[in-house]
Protein backbone atom coordinates (compact mmCIF):
# COMPACT_ATOMS: atom_id res chain seq x y z
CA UNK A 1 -19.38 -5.05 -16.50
CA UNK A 2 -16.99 -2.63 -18.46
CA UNK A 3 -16.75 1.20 -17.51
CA UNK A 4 -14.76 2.78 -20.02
CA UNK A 5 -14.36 6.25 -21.19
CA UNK A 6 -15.37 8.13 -18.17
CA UNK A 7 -14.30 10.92 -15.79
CA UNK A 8 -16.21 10.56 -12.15
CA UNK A 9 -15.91 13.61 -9.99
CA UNK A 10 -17.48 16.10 -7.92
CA UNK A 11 -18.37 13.28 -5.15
CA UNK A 12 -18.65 13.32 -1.95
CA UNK A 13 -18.33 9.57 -1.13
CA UNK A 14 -16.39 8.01 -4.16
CA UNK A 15 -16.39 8.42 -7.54
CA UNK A 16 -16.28 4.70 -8.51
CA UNK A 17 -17.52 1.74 -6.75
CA UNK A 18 -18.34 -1.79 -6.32
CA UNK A 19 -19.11 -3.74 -3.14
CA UNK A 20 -21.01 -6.75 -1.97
CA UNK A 21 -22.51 -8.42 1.07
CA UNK A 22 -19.81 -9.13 4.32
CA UNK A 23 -17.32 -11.44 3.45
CA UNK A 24 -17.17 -14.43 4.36
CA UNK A 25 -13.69 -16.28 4.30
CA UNK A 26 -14.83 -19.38 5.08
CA UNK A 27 -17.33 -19.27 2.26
CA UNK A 28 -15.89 -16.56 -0.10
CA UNK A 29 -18.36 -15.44 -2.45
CA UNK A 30 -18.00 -12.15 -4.83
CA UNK A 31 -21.17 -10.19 -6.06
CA UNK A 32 -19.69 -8.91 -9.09
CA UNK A 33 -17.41 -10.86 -11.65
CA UNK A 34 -15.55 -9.59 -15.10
CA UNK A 35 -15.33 -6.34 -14.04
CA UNK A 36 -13.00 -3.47 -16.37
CA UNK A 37 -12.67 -0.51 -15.40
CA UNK A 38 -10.78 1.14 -18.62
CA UNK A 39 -9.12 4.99 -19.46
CA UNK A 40 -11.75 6.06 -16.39
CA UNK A 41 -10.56 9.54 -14.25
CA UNK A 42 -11.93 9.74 -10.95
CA UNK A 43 -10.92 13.03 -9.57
CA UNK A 44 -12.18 15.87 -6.85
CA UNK A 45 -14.22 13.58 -5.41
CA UNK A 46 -13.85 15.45 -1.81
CA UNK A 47 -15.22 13.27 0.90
CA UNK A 48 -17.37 14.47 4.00
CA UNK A 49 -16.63 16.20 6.85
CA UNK A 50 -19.37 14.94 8.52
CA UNK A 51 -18.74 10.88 7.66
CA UNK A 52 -16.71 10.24 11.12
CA UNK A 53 -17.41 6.49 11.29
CA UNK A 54 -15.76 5.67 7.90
CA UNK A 55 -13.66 6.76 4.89
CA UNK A 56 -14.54 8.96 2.38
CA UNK A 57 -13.48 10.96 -0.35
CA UNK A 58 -11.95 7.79 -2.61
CA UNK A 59 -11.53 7.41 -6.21
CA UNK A 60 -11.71 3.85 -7.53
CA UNK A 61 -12.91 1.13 -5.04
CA UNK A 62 -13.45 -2.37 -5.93
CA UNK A 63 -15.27 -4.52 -3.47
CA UNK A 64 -16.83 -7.65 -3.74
CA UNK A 65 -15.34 -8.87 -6.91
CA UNK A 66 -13.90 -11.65 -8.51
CA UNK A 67 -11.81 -11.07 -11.67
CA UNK A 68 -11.45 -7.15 -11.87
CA UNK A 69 -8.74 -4.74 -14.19
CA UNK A 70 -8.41 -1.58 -14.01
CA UNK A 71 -5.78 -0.12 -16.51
CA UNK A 72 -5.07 3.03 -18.14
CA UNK A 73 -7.01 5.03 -15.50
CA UNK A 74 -6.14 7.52 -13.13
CA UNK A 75 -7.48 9.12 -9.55
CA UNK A 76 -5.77 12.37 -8.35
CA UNK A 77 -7.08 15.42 -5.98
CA UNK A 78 -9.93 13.01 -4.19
CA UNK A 79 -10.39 13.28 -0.25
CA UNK A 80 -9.56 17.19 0.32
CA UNK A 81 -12.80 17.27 2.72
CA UNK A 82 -12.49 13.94 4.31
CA UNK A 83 -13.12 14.26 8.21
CA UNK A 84 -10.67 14.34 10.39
CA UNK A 85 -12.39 12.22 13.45
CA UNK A 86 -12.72 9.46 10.82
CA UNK A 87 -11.00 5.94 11.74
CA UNK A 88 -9.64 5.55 8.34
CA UNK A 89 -8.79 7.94 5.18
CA UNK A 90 -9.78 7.49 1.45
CA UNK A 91 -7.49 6.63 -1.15
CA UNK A 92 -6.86 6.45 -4.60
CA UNK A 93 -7.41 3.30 -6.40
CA UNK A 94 -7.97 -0.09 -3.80
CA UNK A 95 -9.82 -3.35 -3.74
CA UNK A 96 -11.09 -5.17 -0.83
CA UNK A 97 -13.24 -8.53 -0.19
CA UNK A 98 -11.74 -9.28 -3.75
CA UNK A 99 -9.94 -11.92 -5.76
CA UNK A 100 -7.80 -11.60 -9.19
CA UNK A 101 -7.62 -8.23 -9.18
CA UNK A 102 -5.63 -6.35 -11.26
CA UNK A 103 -4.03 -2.45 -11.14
CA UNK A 104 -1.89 -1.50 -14.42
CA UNK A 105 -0.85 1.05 -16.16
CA UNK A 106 -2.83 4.00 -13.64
CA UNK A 107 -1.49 7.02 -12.35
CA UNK A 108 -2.59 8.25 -8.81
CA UNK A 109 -1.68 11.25 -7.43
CA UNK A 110 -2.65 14.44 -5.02
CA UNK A 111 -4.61 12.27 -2.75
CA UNK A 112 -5.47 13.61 0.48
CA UNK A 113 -6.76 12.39 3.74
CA UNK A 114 -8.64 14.13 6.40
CA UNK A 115 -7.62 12.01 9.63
CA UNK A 116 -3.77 10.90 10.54
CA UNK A 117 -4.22 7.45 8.36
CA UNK A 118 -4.31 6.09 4.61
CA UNK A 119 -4.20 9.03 2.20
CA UNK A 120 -2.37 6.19 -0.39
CA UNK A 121 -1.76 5.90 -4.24
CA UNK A 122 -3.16 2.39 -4.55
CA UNK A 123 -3.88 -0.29 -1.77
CA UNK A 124 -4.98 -4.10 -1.66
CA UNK A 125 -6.79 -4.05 1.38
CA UNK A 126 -8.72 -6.52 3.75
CA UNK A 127 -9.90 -9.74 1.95
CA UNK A 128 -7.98 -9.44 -1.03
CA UNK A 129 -6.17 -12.53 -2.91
CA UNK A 130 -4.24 -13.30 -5.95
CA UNK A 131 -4.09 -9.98 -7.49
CA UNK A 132 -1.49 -7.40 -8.52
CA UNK A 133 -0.69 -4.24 -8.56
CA UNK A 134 2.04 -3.41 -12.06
CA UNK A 135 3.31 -0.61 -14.00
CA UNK A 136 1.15 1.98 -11.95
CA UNK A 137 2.94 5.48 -11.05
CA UNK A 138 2.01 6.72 -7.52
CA UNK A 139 3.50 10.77 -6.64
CA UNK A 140 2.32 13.61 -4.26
CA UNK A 141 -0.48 11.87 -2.08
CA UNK A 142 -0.95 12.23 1.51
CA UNK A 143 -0.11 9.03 2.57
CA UNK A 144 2.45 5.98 1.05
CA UNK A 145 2.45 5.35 -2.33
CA UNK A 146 1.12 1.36 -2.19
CA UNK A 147 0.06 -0.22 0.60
CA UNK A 148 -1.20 -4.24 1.72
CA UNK A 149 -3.29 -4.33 4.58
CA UNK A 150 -5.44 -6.23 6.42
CA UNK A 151 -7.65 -5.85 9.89
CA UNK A 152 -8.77 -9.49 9.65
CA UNK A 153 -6.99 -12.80 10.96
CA UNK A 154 -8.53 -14.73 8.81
CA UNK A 155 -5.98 -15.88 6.23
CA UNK A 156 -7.62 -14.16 3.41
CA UNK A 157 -5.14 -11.72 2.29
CA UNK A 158 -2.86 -13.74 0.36
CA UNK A 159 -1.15 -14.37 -2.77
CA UNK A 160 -0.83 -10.94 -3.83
CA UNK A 161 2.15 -9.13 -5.90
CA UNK A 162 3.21 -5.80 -5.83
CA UNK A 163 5.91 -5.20 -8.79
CA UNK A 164 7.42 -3.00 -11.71
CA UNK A 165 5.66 0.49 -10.10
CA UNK A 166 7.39 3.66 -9.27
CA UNK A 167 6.26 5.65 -6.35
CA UNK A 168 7.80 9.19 -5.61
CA UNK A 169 7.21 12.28 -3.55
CA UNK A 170 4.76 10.88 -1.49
CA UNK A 171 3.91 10.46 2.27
CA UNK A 172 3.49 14.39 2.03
CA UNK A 173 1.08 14.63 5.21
CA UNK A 174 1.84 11.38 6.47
CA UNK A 175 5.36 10.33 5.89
CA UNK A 176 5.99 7.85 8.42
CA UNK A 177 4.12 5.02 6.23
CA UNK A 178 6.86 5.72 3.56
CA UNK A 179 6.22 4.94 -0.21
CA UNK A 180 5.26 1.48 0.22
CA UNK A 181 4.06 0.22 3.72
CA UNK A 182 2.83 -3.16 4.51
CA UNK A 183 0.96 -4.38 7.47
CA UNK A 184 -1.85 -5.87 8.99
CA UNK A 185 -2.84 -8.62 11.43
CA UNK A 186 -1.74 -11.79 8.95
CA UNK A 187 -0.44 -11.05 5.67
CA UNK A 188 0.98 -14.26 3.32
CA UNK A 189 2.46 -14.86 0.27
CA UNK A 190 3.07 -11.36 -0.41
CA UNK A 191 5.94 -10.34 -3.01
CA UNK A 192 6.99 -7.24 -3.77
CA UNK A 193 9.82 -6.86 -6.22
CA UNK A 194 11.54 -4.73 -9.23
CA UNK A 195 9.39 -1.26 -8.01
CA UNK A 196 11.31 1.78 -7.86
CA UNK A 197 10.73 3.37 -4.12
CA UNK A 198 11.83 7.32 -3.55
CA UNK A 199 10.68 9.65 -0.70
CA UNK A 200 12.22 12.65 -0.74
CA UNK A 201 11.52 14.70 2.77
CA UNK A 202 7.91 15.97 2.87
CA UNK A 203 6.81 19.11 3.83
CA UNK A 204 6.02 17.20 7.57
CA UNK A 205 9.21 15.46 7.81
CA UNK A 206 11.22 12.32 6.61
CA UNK A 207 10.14 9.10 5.84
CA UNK A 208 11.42 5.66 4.87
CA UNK A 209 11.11 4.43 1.69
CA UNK A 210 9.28 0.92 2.86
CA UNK A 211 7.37 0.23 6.30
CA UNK A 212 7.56 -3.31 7.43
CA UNK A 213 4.92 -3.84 10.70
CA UNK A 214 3.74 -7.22 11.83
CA UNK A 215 1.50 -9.06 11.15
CA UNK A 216 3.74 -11.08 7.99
CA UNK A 217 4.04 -14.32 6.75
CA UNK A 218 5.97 -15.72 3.41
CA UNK A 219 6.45 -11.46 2.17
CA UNK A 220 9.16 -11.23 0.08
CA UNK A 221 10.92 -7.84 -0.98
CA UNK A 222 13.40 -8.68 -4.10
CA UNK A 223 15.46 -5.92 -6.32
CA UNK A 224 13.65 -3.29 -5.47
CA UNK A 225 15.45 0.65 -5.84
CA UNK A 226 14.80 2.12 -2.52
CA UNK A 227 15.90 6.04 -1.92
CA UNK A 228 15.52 8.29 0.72
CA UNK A 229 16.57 11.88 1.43
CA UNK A 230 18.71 10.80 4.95
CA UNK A 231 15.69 8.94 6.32
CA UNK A 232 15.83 5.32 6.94
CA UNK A 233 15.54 3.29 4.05
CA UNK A 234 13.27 0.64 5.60
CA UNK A 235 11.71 0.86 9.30
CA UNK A 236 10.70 -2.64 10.69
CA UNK A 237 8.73 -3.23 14.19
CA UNK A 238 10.08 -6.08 16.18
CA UNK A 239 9.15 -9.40 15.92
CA UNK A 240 9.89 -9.71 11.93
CA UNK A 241 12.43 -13.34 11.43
CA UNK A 242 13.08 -14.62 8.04
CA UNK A 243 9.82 -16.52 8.01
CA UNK A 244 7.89 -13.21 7.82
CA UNK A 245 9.90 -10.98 5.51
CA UNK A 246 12.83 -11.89 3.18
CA UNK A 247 15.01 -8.76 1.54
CA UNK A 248 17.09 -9.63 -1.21
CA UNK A 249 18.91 -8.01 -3.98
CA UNK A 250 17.55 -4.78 -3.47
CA UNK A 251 19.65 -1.67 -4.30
CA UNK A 252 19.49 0.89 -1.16
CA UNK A 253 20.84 4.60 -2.01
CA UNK A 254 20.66 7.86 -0.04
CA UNK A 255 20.32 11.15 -2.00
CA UNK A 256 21.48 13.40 1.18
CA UNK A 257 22.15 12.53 4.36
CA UNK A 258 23.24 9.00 6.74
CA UNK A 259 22.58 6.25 5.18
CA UNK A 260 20.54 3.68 7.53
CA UNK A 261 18.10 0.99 8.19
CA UNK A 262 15.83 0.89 11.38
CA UNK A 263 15.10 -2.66 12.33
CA UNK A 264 13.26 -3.60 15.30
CA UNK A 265 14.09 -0.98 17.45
CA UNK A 266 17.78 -0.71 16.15
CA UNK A 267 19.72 1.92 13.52
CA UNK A 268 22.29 0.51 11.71
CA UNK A 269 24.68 2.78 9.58
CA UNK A 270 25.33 0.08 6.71
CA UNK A 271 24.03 -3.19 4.67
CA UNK A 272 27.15 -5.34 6.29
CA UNK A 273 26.05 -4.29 9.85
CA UNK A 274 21.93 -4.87 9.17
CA UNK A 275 22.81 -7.97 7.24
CA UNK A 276 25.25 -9.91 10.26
CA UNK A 277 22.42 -8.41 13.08
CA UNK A 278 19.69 -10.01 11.20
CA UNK A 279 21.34 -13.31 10.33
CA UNK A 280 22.44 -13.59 14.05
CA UNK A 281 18.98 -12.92 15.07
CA UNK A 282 17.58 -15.58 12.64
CA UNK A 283 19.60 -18.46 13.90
CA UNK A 284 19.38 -17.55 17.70
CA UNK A 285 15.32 -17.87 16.97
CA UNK A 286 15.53 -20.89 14.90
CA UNK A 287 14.39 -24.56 16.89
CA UNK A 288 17.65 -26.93 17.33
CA UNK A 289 17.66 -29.59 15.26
């Protein structure tokens, strides 16, 4: 299936979509394969005030697929209307229940979200494996940037890659998630490397430029540019050892403002003092051998 060519808009649930049966990931099956989505603009697609028990107001939404590109595409002003009781918020461009998907070469921006979650650039959400998100440019949505996520413990978010984007200025209604958050309740073999990450303050507050929460396994976070007006660089919940999350190589600058990391619970002023906390904390929960 190739859509090519197209603008969507003027929607109340989404301008583009695909989706299948329930997953299964015991039995993973897809209901669409060879999917491109190509130079498509999917764009004041508002949502519904009335939808309470879902999202709405999204741009590009793959679900149920196996093999899927989008490139050279864009989704920008969707979700002004989306309700505010809702459990979750629309975004931009995302895939779920999906496998070998891939997001280049898309610009999302002006995203909004009705309720107090989501709101994001681009997201791999529940179900999805092997697939990538690359040379995308995220600015001025609600919520972060990129996201990973899953609600399911079911080992099927895996294998995914996150690299080469540039997210900035976002996190404007929402800027706790930062311009890249990751979480979930078991997320593996996630790396993330060589994106550019900058959150200026937003007209709500400050933000970090990444969100670490649990829920982690094998995610790795390598040369990465992170910058942040005086907010934290990186806020981590507890619970995160090196078996979850490995940092390395990744340049961390302040425009204005203290320079700091918050990691489980704890501030520290510089990369010396996060570093010999962390390391200490690694051995003391490492088995004897």
């Amino acid at each position: 299936m190739i859509v090519s060519r197209s603008q969507v808009h003027g929607n109340k649930d989404v301008g583009l979509l695909t989706y299948g049966p329930d997953f299964d990931a015991a039995h993973p099956s897809y209901a669409h394969r060879n999917v491109r989505i190509l130079e498509v603009e999917a764009h004041h697609n508002t949502g519904d005030p009335e939808t309470t028990m879902t999202h709405s107001g999204n741009g590009i939404v793959l679900g149920g697929v196996r093999d899927a590109t989008v490139r050279d595409s864009s989704a920008h002003d969707n979700g002004t209307r989306a309700a505010t009781e809702a459990p979750a918020g629309p975004v931009g461009i995302w895939a779920y229940d999906a496998t070998g998907v891939l997001f280049e070469h898309n610009v999302s921006y002006r995203n909004h979200t009705g309720s107090h979650t989501d709101g994001a650039g681009f997201g791999l959400d529940s179900n999805v494996s092997d697939s990538t998100i690359q040379y995308n440019l995220a600015f001025h949505n609600d919520g972060p940037g990129y996201y990973a996520y899953t609600n399911r413990r079911n080992g099927a978010h895996r294998d995914n890659t996150i690299r080469y984007n540039i997210a900035t200025d976002n996190g404007r209604k929402l800027p706790v998630n930062g311009a890249l958050a990751v979480h979930g309740k078991a997320i593996r073999g996630l790396d993330i490397y060589q994106n550019t990450l900058v959150m200026p303050n937003a007209p709500t507050g400050q933000g970090p430029a990444m969100r670490l929460r649990k829920g982690l396994l094998d995610v790795t976070v390598r040369n990465n540019i992170l910058v942040t007006d005086g907010a934290p660089l990186i806020t981590a919940e507890k619970g995160l050892a090196p078996r979850n999350v490995v940092l390395q190589g990744n340049n961390y600058s302040t425009a204005s403002g203290a320079w700091s990391i918050d990691w489980a619970g704890r501030s520290f002023p510089d990369l010396d003092a996060w570093r010999t906390a962390t390391v200490r904390s690694a051995r003391a929960e490492s088995p004897p051998v």
